[in-house]
C-alpha atoms as a PDB file:
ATOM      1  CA  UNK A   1     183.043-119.528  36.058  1.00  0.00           C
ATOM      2  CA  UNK A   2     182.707-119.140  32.432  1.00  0.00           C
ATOM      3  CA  UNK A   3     182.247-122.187  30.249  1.00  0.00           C
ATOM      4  CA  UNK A   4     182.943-123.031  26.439  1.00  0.00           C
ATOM      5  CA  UNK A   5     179.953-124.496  24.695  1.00  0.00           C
ATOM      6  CA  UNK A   6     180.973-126.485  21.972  1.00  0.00           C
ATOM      7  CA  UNK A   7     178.420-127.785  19.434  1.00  0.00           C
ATOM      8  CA  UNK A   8     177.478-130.863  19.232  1.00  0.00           C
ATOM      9  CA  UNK A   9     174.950-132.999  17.779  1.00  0.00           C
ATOM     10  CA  UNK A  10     172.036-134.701  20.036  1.00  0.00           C
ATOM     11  CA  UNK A  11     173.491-138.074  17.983  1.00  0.00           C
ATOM     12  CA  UNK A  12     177.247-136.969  19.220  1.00  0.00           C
ATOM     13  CA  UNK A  13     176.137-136.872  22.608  1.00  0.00           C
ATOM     14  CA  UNK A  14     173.840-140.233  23.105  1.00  0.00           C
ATOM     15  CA  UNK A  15     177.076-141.996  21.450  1.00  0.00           C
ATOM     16  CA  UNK A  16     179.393-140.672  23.869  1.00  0.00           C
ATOM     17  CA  UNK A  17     176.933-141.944  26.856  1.00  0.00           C
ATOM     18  CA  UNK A  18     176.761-145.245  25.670  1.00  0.00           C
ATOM     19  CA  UNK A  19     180.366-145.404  25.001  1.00  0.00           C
ATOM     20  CA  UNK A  20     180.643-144.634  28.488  1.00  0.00           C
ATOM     21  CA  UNK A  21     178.256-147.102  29.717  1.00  0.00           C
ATOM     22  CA  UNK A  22     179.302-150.013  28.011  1.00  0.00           C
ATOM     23  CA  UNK A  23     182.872-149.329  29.312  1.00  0.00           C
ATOM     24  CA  UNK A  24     181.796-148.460  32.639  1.00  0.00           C
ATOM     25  CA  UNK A  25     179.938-151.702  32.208  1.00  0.00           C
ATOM     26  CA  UNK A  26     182.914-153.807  30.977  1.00  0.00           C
ATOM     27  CA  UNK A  27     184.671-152.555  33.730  1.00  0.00           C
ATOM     28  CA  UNK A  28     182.942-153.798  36.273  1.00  0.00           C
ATOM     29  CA  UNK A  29     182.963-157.070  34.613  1.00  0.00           C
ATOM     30  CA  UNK A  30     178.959-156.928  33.767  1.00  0.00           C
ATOM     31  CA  UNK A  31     177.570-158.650  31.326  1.00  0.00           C
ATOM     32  CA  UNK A  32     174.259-156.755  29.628  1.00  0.00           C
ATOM     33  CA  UNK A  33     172.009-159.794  31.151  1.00  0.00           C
ATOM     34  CA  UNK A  34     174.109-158.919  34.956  1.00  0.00           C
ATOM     35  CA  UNK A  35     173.473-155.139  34.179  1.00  0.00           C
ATOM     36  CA  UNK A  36     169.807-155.917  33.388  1.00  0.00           C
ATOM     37  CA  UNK A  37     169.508-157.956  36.501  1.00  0.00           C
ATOM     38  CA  UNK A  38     171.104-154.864  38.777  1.00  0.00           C
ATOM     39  CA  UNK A  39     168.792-152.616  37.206  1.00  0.00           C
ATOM     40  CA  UNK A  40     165.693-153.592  35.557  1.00  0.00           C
ATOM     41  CA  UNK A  41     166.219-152.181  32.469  1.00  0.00           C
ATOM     42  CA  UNK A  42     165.820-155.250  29.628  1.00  0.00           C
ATOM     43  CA  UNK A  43     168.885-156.983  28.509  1.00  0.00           C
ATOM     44  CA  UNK A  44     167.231-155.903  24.404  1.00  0.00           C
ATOM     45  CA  UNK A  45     167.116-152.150  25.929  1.00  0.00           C
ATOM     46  CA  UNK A  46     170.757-152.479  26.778  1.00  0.00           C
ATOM     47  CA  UNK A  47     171.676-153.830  23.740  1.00  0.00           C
ATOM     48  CA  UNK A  48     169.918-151.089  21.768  1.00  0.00           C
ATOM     49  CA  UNK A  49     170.944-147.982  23.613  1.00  0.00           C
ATOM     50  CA  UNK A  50     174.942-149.622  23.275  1.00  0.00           C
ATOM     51  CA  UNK A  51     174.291-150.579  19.530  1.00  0.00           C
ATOM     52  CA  UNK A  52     172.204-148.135  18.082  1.00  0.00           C
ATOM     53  CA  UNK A  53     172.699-144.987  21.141  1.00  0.00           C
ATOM     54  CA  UNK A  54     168.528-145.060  21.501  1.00  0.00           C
ATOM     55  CA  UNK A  55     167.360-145.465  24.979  1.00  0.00           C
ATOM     56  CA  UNK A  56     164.196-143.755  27.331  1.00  0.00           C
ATOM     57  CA  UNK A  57     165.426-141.160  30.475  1.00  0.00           C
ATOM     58  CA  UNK A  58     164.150-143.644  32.923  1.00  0.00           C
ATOM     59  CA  UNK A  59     166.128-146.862  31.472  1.00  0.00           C
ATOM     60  CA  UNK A  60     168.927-144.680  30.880  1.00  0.00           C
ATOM     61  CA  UNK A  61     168.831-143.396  34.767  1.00  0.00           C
ATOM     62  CA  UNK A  62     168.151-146.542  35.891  1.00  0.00           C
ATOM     63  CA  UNK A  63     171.500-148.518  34.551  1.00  0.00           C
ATOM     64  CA  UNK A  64     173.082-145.525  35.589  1.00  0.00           C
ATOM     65  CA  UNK A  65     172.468-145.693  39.067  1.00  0.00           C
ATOM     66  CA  UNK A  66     172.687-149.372  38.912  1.00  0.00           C
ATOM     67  CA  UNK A  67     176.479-148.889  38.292  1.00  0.00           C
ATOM     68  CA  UNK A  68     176.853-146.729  41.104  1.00  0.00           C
ATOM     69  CA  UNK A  69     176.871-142.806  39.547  1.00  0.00           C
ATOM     70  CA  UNK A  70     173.967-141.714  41.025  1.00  0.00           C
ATOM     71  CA  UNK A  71     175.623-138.484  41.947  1.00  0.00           C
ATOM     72  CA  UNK A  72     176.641-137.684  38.826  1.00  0.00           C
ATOM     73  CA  UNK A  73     172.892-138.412  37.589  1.00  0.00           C
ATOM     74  CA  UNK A  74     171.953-136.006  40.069  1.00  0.00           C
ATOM     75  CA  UNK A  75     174.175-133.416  39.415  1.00  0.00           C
ATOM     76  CA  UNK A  76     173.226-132.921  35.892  1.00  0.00           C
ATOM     77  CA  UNK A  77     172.072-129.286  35.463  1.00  0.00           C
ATOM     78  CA  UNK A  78     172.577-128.266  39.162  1.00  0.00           C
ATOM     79  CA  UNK A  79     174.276-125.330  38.367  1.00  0.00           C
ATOM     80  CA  UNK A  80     173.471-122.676  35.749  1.00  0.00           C
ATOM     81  CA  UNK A  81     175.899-122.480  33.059  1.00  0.00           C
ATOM     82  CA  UNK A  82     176.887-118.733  31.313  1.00  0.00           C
ATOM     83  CA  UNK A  83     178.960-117.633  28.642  1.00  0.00           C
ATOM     84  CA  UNK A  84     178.968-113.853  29.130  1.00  0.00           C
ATOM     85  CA  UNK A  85     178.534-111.540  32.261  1.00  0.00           C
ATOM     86  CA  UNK A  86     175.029-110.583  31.149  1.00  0.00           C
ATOM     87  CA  UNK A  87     174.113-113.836  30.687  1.00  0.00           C
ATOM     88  CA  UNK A  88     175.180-114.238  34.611  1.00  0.00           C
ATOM     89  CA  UNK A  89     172.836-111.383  35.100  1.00  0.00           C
ATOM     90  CA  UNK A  90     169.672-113.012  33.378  1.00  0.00           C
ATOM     91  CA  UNK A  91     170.422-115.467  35.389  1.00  0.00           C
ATOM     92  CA  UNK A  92     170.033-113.936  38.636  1.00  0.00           C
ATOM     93  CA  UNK A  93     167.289-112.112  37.796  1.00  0.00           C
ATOM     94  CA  UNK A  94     165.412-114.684  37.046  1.00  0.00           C
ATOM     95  CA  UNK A  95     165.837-117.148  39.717  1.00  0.00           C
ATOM     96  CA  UNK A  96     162.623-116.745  41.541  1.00  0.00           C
ATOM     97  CA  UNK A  97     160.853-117.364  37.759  1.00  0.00           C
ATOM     98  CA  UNK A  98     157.918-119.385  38.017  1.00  0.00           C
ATOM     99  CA  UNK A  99     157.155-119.479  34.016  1.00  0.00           C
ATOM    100  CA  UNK A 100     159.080-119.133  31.055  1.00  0.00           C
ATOM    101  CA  UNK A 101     158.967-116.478  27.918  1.00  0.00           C
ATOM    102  CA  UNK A 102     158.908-116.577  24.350  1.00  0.00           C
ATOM    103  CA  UNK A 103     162.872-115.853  23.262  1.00  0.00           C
ATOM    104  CA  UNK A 104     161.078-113.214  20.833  1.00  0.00           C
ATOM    105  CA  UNK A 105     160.405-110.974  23.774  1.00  0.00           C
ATOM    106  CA  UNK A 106     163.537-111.115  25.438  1.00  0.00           C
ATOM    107  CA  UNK A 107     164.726-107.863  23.809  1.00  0.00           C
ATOM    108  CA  UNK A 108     161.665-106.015  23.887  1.00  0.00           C
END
């Protein structure tokens, strides 16, 4: 399958996600306080990642699961993603890879 990477900024991104939250949240009827109570993550921390799109991997992950898409969470970057057919190839060939390269060798 060949995908279509459009760019967008890191700040486009974290917006969309807590867009997505807080109407994931609202949907269920959740206040930030009941959502901080499911998951641990503090009712300010809520607020901030909602308001302001700012929020740590682990208090992001855990409101996530929390609302119930812990499959989802988990899926994120299960499958490699390529563009072009050699691209696909890289890919293959490197799946037993157990360290990385500089990108300024990858043509040498």
């Amino acid at each position: 399958m060949l995908y279509n990477f459009e760019l967008e900024s890191t700040a486009d991104v974290m917006r969309g996600l807590a867009e997505r939250l807080q109407k994931r949240r609202l949907e269920k009827g959740l206040s930030r306080g009941a959502l901080s109570q499911m998951s641990g993550v503090p009712v300010p921390t809520i607020a901030k990642f909602e308001q302001k799109h700012k929020i740590s991997l682990e208090s992001f992950v855990a409101i996530v699961m929390s609302l119930g898409y812990t499959a989802d969470m988990k899926s994120v970057m299960s499958e490699p993603l390529y563009s072009t057919m050699r691209e696909l190839e890289e890919i293959n060939s490197n799946k037993n890879r157990k360290r990385g390269r500089n990108v300024d060798n990858r043509d040498k």
